[in-house]
PDB file of N, CA and C in Angstrom:
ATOM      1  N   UNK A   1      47.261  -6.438 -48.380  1.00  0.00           N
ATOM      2  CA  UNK A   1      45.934  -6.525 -47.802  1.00  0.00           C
ATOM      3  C   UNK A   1      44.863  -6.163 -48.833  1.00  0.00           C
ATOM      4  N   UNK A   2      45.053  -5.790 -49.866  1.00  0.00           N
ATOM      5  CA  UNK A   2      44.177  -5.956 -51.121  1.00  0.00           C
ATOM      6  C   UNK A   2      43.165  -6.381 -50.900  1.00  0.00           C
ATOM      7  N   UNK A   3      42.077  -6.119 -50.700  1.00  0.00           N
ATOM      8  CA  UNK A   3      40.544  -6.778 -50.649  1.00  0.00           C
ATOM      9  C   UNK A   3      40.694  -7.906 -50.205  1.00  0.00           C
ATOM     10  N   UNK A   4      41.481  -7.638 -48.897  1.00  0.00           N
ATOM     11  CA  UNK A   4      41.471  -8.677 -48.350  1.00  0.00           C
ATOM     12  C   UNK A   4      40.438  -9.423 -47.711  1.00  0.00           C
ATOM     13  N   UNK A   5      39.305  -8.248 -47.015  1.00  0.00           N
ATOM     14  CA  UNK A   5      37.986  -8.591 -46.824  1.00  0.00           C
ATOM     15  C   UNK A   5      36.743  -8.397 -47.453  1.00  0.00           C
ATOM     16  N   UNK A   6      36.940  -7.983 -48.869  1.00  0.00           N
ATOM     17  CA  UNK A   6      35.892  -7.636 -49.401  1.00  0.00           C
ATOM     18  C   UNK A   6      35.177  -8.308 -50.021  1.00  0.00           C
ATOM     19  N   UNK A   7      33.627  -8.166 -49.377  1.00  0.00           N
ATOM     20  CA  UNK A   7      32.528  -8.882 -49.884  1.00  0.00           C
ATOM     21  C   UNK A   7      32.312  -9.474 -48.495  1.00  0.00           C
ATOM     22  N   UNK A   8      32.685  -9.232 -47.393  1.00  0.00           N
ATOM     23  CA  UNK A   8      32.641 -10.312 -46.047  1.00  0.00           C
ATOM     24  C   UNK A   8      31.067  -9.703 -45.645  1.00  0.00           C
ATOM     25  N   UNK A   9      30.349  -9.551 -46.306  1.00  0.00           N
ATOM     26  CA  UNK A   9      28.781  -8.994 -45.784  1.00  0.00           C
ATOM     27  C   UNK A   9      28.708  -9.568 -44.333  1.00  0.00           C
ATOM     28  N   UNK A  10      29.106 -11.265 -43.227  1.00  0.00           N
ATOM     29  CA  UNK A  10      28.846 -10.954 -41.923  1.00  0.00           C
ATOM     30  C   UNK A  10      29.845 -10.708 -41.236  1.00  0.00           C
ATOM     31  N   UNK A  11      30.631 -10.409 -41.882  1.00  0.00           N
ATOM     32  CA  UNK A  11      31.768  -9.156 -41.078  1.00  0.00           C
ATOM     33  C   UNK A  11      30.819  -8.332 -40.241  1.00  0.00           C
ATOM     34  N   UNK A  12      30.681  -8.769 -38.811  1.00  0.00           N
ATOM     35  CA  UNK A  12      30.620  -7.480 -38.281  1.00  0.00           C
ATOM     36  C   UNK A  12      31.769  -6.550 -37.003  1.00  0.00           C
ATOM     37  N   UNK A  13      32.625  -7.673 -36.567  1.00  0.00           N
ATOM     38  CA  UNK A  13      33.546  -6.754 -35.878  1.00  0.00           C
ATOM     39  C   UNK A  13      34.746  -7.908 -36.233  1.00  0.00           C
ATOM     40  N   UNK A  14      36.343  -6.700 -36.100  1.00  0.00           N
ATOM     41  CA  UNK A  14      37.129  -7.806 -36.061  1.00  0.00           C
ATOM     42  C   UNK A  14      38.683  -6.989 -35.184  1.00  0.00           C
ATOM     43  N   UNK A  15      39.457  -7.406 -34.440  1.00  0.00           N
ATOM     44  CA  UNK A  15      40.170  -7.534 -33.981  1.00  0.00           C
ATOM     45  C   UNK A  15      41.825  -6.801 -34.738  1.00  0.00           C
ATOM     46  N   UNK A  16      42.674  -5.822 -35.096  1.00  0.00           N
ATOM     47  CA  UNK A  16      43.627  -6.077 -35.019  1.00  0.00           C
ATOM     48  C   UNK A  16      44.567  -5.892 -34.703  1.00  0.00           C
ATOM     49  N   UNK A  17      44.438  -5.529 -32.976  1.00  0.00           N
ATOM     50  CA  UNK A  17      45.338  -5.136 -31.965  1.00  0.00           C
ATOM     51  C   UNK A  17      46.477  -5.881 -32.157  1.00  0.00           C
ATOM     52  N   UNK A  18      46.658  -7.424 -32.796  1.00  0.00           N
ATOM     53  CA  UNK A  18      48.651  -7.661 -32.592  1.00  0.00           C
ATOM     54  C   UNK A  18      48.608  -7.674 -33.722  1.00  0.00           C
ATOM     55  N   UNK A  19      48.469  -6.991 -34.965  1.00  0.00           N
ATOM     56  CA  UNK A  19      49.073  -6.972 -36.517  1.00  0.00           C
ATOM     57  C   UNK A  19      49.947  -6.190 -36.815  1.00  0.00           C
ATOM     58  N   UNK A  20      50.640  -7.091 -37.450  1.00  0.00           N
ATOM     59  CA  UNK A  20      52.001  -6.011 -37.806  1.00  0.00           C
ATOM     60  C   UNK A  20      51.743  -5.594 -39.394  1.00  0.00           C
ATOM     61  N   UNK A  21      51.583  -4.353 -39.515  1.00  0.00           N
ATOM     62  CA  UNK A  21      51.214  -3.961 -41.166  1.00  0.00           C
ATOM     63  C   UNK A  21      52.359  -3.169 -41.615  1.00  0.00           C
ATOM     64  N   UNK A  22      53.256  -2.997 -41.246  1.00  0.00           N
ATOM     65  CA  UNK A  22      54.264  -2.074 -41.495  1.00  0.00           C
ATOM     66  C   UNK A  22      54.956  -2.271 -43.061  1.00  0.00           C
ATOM     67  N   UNK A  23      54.595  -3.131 -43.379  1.00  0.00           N
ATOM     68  CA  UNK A  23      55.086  -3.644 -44.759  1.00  0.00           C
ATOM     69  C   UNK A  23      54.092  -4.029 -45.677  1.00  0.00           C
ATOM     70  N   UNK A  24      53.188  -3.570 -45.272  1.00  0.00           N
ATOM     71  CA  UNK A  24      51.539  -3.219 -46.240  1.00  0.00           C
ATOM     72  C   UNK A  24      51.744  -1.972 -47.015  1.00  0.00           C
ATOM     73  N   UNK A  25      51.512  -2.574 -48.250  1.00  0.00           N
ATOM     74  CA  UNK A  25      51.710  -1.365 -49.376  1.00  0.00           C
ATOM     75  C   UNK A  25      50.443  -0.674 -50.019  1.00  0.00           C
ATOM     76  N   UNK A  26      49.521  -1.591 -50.360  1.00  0.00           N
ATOM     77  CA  UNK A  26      48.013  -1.677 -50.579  1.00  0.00           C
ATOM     78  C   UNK A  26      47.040  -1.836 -49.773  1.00  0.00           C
ATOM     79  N   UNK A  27      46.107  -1.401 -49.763  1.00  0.00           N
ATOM     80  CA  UNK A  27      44.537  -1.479 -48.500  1.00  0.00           C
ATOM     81  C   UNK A  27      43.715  -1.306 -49.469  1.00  0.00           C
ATOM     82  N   UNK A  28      43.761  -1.219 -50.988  1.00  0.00           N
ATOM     83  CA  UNK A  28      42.497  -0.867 -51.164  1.00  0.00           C
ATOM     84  C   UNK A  28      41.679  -1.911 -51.415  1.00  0.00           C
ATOM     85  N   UNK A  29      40.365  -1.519 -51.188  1.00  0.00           N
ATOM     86  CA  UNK A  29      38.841  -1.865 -50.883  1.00  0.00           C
ATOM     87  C   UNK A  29      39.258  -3.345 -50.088  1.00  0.00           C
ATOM     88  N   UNK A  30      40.147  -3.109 -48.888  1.00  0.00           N
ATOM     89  CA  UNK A  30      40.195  -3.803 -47.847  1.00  0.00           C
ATOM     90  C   UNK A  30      39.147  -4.146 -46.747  1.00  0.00           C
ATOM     91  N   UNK A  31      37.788  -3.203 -47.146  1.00  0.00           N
ATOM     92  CA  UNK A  31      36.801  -3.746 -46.162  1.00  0.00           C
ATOM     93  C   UNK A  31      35.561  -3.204 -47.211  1.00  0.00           C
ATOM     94  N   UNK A  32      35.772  -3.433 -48.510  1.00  0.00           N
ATOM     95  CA  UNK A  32      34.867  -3.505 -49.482  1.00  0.00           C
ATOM     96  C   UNK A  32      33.723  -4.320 -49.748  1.00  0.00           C
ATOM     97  N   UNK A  33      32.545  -3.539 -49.373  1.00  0.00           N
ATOM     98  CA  UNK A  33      31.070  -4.070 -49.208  1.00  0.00           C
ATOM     99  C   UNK A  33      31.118  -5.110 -47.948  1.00  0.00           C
ATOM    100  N   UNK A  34      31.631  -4.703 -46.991  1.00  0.00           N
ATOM    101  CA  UNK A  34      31.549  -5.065 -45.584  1.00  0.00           C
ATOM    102  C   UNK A  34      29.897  -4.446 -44.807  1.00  0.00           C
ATOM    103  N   UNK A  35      28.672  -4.495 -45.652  1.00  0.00           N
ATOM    104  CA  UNK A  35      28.094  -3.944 -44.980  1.00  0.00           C
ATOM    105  C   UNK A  35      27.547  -4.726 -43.782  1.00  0.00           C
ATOM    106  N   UNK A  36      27.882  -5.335 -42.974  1.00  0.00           N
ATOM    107  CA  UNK A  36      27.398  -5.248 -41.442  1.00  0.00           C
ATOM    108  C   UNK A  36      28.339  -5.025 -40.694  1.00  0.00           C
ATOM    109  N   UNK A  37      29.564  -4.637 -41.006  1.00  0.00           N
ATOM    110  CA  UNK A  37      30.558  -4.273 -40.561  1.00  0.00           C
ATOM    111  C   UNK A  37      30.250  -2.585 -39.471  1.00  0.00           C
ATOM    112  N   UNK A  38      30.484  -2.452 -38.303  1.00  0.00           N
ATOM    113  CA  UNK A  38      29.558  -1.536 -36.969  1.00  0.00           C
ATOM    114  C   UNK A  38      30.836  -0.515 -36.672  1.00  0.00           C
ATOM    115  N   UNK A  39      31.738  -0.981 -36.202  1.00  0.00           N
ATOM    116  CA  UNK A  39      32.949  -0.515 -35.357  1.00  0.00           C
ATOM    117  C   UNK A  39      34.425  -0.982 -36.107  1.00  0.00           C
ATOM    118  N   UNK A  40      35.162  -0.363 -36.198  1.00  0.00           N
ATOM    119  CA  UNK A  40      36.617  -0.384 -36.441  1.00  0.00           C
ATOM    120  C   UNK A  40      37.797   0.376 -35.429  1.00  0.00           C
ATOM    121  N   UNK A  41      38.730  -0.372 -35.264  1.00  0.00           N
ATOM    122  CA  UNK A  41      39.793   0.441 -34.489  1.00  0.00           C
ATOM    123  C   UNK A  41      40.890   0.029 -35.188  1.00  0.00           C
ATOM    124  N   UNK A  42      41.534   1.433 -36.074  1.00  0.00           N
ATOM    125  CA  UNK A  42      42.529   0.500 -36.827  1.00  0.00           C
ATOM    126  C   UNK A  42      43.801   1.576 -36.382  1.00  0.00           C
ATOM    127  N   UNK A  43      43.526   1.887 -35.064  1.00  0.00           N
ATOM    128  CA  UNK A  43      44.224   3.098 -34.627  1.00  0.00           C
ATOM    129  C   UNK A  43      46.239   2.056 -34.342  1.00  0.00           C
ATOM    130  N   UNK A  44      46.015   0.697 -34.109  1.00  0.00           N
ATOM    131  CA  UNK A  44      47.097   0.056 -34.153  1.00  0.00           C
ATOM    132  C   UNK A  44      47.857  -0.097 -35.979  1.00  0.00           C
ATOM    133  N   UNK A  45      47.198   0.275 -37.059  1.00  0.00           N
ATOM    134  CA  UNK A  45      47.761  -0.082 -38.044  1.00  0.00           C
ATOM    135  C   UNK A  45      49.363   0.907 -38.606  1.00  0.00           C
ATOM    136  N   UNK A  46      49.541   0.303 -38.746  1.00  0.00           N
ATOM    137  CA  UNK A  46      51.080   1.339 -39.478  1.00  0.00           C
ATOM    138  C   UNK A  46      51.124   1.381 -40.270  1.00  0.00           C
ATOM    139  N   UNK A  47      50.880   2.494 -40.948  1.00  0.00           N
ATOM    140  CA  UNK A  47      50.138   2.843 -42.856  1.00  0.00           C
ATOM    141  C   UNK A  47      51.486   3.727 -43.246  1.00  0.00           C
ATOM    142  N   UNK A  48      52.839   3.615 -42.750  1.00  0.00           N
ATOM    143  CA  UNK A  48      53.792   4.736 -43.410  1.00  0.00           C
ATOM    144  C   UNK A  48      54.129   4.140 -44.675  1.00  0.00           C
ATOM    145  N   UNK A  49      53.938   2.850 -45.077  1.00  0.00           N
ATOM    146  CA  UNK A  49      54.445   2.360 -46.147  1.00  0.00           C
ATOM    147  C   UNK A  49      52.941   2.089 -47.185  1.00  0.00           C
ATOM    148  N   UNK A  50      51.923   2.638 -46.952  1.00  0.00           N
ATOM    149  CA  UNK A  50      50.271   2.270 -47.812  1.00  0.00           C
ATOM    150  C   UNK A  50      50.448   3.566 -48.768  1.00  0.00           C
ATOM    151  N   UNK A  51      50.776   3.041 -49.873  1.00  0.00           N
ATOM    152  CA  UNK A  51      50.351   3.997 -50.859  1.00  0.00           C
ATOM    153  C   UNK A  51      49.001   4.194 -51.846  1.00  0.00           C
ATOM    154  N   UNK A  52      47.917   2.913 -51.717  1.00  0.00           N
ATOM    155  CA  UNK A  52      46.358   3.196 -51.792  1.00  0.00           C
ATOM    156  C   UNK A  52      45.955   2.886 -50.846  1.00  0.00           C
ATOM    157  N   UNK A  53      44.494   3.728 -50.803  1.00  0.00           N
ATOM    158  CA  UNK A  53      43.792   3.303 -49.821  1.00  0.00           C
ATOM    159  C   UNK A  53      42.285   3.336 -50.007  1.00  0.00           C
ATOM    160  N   UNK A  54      42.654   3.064 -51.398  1.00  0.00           N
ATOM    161  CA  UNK A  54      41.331   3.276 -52.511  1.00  0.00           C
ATOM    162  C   UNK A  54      39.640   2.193 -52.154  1.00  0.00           C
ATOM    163  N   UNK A  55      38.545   3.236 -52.125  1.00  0.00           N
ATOM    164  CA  UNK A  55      37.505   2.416 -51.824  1.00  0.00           C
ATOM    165  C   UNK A  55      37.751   1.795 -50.441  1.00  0.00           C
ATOM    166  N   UNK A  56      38.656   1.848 -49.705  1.00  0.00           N
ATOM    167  CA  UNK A  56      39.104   0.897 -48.362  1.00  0.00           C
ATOM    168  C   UNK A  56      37.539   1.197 -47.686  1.00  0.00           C
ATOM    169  N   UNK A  57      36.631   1.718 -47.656  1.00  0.00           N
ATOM    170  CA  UNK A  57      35.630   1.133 -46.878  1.00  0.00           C
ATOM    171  C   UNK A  57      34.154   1.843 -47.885  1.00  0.00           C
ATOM    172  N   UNK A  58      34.557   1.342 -48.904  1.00  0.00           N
ATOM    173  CA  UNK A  58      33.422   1.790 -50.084  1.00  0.00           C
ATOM    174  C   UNK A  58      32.378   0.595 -49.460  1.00  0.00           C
ATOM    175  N   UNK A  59      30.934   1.431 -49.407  1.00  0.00           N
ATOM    176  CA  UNK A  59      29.673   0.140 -49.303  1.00  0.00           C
ATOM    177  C   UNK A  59      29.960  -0.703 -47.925  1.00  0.00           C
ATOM    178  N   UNK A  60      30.347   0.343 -47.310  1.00  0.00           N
ATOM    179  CA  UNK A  60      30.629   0.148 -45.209  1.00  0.00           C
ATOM    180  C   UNK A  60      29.078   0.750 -44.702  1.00  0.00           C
ATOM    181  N   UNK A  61      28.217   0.316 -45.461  1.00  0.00           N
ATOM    182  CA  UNK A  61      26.815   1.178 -44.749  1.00  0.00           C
ATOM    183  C   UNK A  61      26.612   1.269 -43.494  1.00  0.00           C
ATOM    184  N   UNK A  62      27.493   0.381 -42.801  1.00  0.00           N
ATOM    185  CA  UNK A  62      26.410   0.048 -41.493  1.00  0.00           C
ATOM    186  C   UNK A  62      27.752   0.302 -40.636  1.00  0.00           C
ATOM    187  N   UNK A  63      28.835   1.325 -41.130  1.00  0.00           N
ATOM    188  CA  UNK A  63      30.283   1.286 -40.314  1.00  0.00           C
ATOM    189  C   UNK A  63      29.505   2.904 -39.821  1.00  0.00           C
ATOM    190  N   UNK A  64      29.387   2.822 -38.447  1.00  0.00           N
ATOM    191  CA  UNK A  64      29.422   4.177 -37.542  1.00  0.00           C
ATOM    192  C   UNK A  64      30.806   4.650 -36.819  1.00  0.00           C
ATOM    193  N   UNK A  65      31.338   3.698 -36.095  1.00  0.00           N
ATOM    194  CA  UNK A  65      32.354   4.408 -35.085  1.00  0.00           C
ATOM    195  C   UNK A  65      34.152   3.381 -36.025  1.00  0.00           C
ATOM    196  N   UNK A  66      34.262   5.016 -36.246  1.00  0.00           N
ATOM    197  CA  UNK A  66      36.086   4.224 -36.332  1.00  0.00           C
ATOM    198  C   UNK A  66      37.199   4.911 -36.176  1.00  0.00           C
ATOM    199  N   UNK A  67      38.304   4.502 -35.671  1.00  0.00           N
ATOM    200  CA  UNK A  67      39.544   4.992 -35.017  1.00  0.00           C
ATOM    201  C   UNK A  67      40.634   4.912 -36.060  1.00  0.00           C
ATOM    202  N   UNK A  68      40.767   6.283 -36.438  1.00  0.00           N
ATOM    203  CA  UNK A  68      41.836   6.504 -37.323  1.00  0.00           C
ATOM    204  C   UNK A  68      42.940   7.172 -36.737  1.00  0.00           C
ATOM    205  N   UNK A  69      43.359   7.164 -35.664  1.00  0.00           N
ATOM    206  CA  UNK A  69      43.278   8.047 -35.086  1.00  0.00           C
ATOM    207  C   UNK A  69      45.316   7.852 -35.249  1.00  0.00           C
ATOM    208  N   UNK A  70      45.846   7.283 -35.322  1.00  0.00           N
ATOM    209  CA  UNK A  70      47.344   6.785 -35.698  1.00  0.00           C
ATOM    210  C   UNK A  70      47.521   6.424 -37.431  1.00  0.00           C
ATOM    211  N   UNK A  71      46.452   6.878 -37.962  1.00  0.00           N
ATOM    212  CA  UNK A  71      46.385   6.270 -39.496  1.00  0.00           C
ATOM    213  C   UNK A  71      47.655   7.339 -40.182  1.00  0.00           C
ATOM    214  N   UNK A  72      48.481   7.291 -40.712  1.00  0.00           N
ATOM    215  CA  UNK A  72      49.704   7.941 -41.613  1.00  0.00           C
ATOM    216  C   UNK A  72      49.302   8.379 -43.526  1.00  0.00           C
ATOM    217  N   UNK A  73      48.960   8.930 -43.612  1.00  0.00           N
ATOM    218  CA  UNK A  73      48.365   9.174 -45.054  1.00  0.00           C
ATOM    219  C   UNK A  73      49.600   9.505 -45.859  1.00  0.00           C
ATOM    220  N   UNK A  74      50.781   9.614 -45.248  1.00  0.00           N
ATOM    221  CA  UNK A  74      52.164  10.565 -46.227  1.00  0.00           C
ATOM    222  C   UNK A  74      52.731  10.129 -47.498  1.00  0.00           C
ATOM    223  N   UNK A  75      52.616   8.713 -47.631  1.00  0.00           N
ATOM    224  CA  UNK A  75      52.989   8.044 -48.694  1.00  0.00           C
ATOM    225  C   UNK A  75      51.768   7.632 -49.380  1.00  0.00           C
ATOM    226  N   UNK A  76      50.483   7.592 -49.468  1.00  0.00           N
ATOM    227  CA  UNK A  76      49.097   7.209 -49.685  1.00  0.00           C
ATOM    228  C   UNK A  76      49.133   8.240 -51.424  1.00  0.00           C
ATOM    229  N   UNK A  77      49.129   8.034 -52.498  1.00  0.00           N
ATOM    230  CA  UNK A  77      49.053   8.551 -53.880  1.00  0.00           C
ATOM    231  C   UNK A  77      47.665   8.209 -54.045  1.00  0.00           C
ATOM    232  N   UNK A  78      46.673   7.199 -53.331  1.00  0.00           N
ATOM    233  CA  UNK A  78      45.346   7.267 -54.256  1.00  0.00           C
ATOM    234  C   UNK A  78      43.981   6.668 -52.839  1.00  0.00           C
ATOM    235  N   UNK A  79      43.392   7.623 -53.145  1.00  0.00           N
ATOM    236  CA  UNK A  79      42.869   8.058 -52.145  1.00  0.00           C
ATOM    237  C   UNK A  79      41.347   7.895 -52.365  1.00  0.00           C
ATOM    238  N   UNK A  80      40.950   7.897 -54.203  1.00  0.00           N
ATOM    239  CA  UNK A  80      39.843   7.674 -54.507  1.00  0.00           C
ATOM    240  C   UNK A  80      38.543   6.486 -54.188  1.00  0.00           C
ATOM    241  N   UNK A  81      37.431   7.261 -53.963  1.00  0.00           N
ATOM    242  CA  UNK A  81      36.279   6.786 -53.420  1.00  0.00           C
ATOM    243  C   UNK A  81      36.796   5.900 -51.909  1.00  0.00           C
ATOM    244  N   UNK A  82      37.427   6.346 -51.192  1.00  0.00           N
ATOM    245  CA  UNK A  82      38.118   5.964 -49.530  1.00  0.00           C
ATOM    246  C   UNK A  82      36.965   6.424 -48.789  1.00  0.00           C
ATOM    247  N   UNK A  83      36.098   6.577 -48.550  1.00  0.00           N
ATOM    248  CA  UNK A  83      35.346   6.572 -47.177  1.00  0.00           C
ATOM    249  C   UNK A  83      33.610   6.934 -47.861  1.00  0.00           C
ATOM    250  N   UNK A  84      32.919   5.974 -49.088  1.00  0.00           N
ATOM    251  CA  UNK A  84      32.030   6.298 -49.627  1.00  0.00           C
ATOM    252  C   UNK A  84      30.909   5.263 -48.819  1.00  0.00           C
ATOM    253  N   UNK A  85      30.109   5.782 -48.235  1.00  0.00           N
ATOM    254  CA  UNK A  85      28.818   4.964 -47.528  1.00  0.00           C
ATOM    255  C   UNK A  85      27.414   4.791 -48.483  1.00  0.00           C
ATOM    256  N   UNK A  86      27.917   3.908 -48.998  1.00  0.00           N
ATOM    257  CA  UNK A  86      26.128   3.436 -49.719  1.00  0.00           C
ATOM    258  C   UNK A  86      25.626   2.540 -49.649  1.00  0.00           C
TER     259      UNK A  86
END
């Protein structure tokens, strides 16, 4: 999932209640410079196997509400600039 969305400036909401991520190794700057991006619920993702998660929402200016709330950090080694709002 590597920047997979980054740069989506009219990103503003997206869906991923049936994804199966369990075999996602990378996220970083997966929602990189998403700024109209509002709401996230990524409380369905399965991060036991994400070892970055670098920048994953660097330049999210306009991200207020999000659900981490099932997110797994245990295997995650790089962590840098992960939740920077500018």
């Amino acid at each position: 999932m590597y920047e997979m969305f980054r740069n989506c400036k009219s990103l503003e909401n997206i869906n991923f209640k049936n994804s199966n991520t369990s075999h996602v190794v990378d996220m970083k700057r997966l929602f990189y410079n998403c700024s109209k991006l509002s709401s996230l619920n990524l409380s369905s993702f399965d991060t036991l196997s994400v070892t970055s998660i670098e920048a994953m929402f660097y330049k999210c200016s306009n991200l207020e509400t999000i659900n981490l709330s099932y997110f797994n950090t245990k295997n995650v080694v790089t962590f840098r600039l992960f939740f920077i709002l500018l």
